[in-house]
N, C-alpha and C. Protein backbone atom coordinates (compact mmCIF):
# COMPACT_ATOMS: atom_id res chain seq x y z
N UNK A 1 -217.28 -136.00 90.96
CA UNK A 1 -217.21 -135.87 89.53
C UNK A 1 -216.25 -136.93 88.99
N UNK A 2 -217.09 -137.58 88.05
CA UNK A 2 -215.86 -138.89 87.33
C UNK A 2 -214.51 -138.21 86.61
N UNK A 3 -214.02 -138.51 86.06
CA UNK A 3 -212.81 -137.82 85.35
C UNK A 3 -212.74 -139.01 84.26
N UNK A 4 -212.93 -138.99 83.67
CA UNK A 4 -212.68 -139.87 81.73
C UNK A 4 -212.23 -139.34 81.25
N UNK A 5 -210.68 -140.68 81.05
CA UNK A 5 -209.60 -140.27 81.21
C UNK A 5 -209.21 -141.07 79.49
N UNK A 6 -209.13 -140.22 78.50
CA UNK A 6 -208.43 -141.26 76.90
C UNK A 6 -207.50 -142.20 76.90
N UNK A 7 -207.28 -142.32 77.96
CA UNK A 7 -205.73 -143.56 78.16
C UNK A 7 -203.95 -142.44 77.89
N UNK A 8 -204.81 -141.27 77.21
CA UNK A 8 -203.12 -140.88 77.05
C UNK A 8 -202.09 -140.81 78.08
N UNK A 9 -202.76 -140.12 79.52
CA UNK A 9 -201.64 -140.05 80.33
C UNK A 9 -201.10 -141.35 80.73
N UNK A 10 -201.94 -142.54 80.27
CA UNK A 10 -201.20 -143.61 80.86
C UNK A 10 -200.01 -144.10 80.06
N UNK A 11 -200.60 -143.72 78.74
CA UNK A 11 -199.59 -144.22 77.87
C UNK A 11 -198.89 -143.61 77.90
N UNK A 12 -198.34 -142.05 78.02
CA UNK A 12 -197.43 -140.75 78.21
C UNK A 12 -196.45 -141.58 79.66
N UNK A 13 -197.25 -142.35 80.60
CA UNK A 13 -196.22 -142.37 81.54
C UNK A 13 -195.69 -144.25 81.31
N UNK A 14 -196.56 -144.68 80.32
CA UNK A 14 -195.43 -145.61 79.96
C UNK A 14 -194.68 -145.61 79.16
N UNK A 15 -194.72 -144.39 78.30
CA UNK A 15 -193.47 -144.07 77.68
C UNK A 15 -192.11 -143.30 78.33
N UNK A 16 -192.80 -142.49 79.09
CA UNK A 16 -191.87 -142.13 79.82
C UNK A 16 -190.86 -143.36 80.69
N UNK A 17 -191.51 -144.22 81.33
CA UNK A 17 -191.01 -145.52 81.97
C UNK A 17 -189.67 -146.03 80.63
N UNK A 18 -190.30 -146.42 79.99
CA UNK A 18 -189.35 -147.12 78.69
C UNK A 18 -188.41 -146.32 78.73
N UNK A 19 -188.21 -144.93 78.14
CA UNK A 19 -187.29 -143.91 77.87
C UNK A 19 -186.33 -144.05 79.30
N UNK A 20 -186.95 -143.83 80.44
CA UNK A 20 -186.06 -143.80 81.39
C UNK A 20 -185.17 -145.45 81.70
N UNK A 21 -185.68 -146.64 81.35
CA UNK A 21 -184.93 -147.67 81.14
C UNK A 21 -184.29 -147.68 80.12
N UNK A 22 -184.28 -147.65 78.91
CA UNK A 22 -183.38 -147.21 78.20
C UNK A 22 -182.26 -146.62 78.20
N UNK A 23 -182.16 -145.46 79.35
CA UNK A 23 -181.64 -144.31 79.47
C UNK A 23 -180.40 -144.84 80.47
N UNK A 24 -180.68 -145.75 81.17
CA UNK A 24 -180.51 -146.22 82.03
C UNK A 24 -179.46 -147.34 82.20
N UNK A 25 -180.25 -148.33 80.60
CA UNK A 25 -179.00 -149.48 80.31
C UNK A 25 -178.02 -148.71 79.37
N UNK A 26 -178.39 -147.79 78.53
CA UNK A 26 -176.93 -146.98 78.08
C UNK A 26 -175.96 -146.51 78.94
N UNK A 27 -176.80 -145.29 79.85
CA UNK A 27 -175.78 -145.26 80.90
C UNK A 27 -175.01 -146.34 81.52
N UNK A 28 -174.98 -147.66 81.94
CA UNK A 28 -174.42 -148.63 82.38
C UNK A 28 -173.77 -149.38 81.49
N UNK A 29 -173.88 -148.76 80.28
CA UNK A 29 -172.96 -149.65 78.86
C UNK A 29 -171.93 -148.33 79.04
N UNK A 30 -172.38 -147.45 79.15
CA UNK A 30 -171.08 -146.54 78.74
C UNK A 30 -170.20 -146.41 80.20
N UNK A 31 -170.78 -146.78 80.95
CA UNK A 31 -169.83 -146.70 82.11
C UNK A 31 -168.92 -148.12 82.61
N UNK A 32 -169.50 -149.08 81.93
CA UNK A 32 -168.84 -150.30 81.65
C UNK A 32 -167.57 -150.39 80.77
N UNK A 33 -167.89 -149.87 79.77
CA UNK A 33 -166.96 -149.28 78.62
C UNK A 33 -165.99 -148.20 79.52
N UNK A 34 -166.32 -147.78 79.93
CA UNK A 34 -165.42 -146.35 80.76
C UNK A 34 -164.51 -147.67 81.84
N UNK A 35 -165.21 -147.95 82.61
CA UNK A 35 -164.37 -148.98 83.36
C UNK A 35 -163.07 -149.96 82.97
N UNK A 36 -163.48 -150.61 81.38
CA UNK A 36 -162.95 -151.24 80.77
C UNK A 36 -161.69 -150.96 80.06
N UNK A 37 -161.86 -149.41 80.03
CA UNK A 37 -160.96 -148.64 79.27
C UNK A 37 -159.63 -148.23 80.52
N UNK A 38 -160.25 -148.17 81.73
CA UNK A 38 -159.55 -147.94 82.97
C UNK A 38 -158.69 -148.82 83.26
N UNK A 39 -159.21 -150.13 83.45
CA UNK A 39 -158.66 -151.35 83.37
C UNK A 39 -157.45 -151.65 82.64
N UNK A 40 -157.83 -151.42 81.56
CA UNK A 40 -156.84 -151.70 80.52
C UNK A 40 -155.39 -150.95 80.18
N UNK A 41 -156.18 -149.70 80.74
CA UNK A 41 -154.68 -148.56 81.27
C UNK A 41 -154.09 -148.94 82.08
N UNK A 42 -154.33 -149.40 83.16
CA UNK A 42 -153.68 -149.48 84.40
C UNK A 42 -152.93 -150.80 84.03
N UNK A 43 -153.54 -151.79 83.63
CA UNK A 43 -152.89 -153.19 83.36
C UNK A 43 -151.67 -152.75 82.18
N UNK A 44 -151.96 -151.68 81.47
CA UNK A 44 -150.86 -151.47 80.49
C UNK A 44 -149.75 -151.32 81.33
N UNK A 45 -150.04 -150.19 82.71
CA UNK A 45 -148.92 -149.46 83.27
C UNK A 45 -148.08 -150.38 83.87
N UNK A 46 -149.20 -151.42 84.46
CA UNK A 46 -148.25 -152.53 85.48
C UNK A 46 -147.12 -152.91 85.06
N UNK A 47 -147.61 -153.49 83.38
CA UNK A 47 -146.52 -154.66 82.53
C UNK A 47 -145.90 -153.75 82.21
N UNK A 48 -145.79 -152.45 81.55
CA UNK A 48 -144.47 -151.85 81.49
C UNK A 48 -143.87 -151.48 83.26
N UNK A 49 -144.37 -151.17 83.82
CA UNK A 49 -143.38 -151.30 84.98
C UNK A 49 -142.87 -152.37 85.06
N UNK A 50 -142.88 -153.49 84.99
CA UNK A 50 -142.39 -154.90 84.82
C UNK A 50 -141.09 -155.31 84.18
N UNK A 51 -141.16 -153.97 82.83
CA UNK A 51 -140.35 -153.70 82.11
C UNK A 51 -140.42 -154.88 80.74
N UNK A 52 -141.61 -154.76 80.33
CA UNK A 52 -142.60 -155.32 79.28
C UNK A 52 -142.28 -154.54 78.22
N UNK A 53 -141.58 -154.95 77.61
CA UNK A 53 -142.26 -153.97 76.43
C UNK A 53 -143.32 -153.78 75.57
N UNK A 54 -143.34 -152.03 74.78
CA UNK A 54 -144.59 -151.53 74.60
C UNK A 54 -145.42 -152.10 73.65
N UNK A 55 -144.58 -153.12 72.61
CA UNK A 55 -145.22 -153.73 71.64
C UNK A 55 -145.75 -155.03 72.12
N UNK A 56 -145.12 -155.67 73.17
CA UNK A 56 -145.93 -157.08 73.93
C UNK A 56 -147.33 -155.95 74.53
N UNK A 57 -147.28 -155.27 75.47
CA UNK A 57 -148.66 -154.06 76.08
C UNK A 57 -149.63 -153.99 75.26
N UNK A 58 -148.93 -153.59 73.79
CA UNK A 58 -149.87 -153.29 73.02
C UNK A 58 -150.77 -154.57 72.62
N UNK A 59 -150.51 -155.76 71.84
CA UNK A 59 -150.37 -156.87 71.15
C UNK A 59 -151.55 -157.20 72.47
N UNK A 60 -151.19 -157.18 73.78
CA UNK A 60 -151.92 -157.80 74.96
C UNK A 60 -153.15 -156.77 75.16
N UNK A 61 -153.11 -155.45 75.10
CA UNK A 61 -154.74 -154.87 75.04
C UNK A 61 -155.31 -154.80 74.10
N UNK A 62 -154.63 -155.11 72.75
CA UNK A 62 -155.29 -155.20 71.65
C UNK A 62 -156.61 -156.93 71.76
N UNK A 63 -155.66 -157.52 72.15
CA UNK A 63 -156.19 -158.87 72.09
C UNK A 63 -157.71 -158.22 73.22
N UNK A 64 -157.54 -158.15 74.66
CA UNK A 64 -157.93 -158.05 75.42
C UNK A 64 -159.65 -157.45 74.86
N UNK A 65 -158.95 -156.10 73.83
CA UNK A 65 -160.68 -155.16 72.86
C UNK A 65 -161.04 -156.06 72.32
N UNK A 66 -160.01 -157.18 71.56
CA UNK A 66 -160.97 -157.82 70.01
C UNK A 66 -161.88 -159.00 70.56
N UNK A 67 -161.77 -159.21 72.42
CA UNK A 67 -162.55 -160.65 73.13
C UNK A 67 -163.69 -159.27 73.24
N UNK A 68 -163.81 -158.35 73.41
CA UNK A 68 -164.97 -157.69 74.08
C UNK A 68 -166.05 -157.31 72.73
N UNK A 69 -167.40 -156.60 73.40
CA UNK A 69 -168.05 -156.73 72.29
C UNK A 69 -167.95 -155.21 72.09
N UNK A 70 -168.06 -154.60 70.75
CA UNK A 70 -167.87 -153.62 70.53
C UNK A 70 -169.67 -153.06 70.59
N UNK A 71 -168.49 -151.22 71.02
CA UNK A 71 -170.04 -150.41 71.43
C UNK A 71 -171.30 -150.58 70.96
N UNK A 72 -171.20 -150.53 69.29
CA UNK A 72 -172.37 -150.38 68.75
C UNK A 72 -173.22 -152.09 68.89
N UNK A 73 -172.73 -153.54 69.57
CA UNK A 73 -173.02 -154.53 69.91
C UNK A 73 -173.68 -154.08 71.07
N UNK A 74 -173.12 -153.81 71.74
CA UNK A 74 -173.49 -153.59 73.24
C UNK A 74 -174.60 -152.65 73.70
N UNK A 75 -175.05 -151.75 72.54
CA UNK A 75 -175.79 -150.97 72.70
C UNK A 75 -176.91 -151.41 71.93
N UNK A 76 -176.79 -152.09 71.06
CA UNK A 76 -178.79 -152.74 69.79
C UNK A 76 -179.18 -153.55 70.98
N UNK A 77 -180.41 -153.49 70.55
CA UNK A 77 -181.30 -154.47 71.63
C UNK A 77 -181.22 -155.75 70.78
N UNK A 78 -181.70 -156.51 71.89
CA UNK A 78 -181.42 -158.35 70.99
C UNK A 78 -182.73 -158.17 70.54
N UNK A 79 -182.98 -158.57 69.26
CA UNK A 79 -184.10 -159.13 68.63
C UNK A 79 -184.34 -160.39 69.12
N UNK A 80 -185.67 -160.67 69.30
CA UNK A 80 -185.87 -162.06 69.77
C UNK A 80 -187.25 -161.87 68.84
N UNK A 81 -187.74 -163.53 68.60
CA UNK A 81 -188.67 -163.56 67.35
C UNK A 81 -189.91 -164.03 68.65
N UNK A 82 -191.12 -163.45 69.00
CA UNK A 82 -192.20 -163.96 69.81
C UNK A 82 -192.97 -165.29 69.46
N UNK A 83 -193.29 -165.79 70.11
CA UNK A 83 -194.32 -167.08 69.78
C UNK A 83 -195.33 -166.88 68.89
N UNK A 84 -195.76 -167.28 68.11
CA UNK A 84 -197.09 -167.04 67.34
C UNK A 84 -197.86 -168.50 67.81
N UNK A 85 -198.86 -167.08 68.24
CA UNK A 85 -200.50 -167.68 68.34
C UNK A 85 -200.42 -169.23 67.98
N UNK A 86 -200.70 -170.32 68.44
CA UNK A 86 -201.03 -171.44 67.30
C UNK A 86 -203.28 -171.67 67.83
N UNK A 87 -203.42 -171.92 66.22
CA UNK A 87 -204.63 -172.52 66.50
C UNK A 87 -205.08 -173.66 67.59
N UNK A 88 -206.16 -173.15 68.47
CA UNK A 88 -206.47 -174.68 69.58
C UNK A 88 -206.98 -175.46 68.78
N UNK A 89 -206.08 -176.99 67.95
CA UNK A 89 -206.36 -177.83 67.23
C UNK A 89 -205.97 -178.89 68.20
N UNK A 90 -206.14 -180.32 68.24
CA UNK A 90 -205.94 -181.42 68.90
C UNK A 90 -205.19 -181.94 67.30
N UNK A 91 -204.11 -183.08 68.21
CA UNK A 91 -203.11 -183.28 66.39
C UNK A 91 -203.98 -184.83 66.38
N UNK A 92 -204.93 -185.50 66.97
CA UNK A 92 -205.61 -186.35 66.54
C UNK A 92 -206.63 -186.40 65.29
N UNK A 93 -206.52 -187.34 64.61
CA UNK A 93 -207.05 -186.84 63.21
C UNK A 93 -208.45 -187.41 63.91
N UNK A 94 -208.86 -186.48 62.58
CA UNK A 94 -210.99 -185.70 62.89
C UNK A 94 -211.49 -186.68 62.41
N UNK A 95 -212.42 -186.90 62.97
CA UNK A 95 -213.34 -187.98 62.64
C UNK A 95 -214.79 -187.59 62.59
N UNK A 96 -215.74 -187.87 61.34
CA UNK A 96 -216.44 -187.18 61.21
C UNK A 96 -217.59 -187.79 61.90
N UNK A 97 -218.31 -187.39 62.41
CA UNK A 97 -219.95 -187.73 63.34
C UNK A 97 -220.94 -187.69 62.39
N UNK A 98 -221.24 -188.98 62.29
CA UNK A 98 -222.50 -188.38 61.43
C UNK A 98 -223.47 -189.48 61.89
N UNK A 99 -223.66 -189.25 63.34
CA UNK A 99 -224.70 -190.10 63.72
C UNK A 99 -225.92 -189.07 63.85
N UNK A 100 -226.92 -189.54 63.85
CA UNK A 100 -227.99 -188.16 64.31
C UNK A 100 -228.63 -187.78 65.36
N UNK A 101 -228.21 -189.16 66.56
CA UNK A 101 -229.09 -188.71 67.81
C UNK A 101 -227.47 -187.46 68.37
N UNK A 102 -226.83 -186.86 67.86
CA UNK A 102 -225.83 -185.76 67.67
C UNK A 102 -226.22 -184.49 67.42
């Protein structure tokens, strides 16, 4: 027995596909961000153990956020503009035939 099939489940499981990549580069933005935030603690702790003070610490992770890209950057997708179609034209100018054994 054939089975004719509307295309939905295919499209149901390429949506599903998308959603789960999606799902996927957020998770790895927010755990990047989580990392970053780790980082930046610990590097705080060093330089005051150093005996840094808290306003140089600060001044230095401040700088450190304003090089990074912020969440809501990190999370839009890049727009990119696609190729459009061009007509199959030759850029040699047309010359008209008007012989008749043509």
């Amino acid at each position: 027995m054939v089975d004719e099939s509307d295309g939905l489940e295919a499209a149901s499981d390429g949506q599903l596909r998308i959603a789960i990549t999606v799902a996927g580069r957020i998770g790895e933005t927010l755990a990047r961000a989580h990392e970053d935030a780790a980082r930046r603690e610990r590097d705080a702790d060093k330089l005051e153990q150093r005996g840094i003070g808290k306003e140089a610490v600060s001044a230095k992770t401040a700088a450190d956020v304003s090089q990074s890209k912020p969440a809501t950057a990190a999370v839009k997708a890049q727009q990119t503009r696609s190729a459009k179609a061009r007509p199959n034209r030759s850029r040699s100018p047309k010359i008209q035939r008007t012989e008749l054994w043509r």
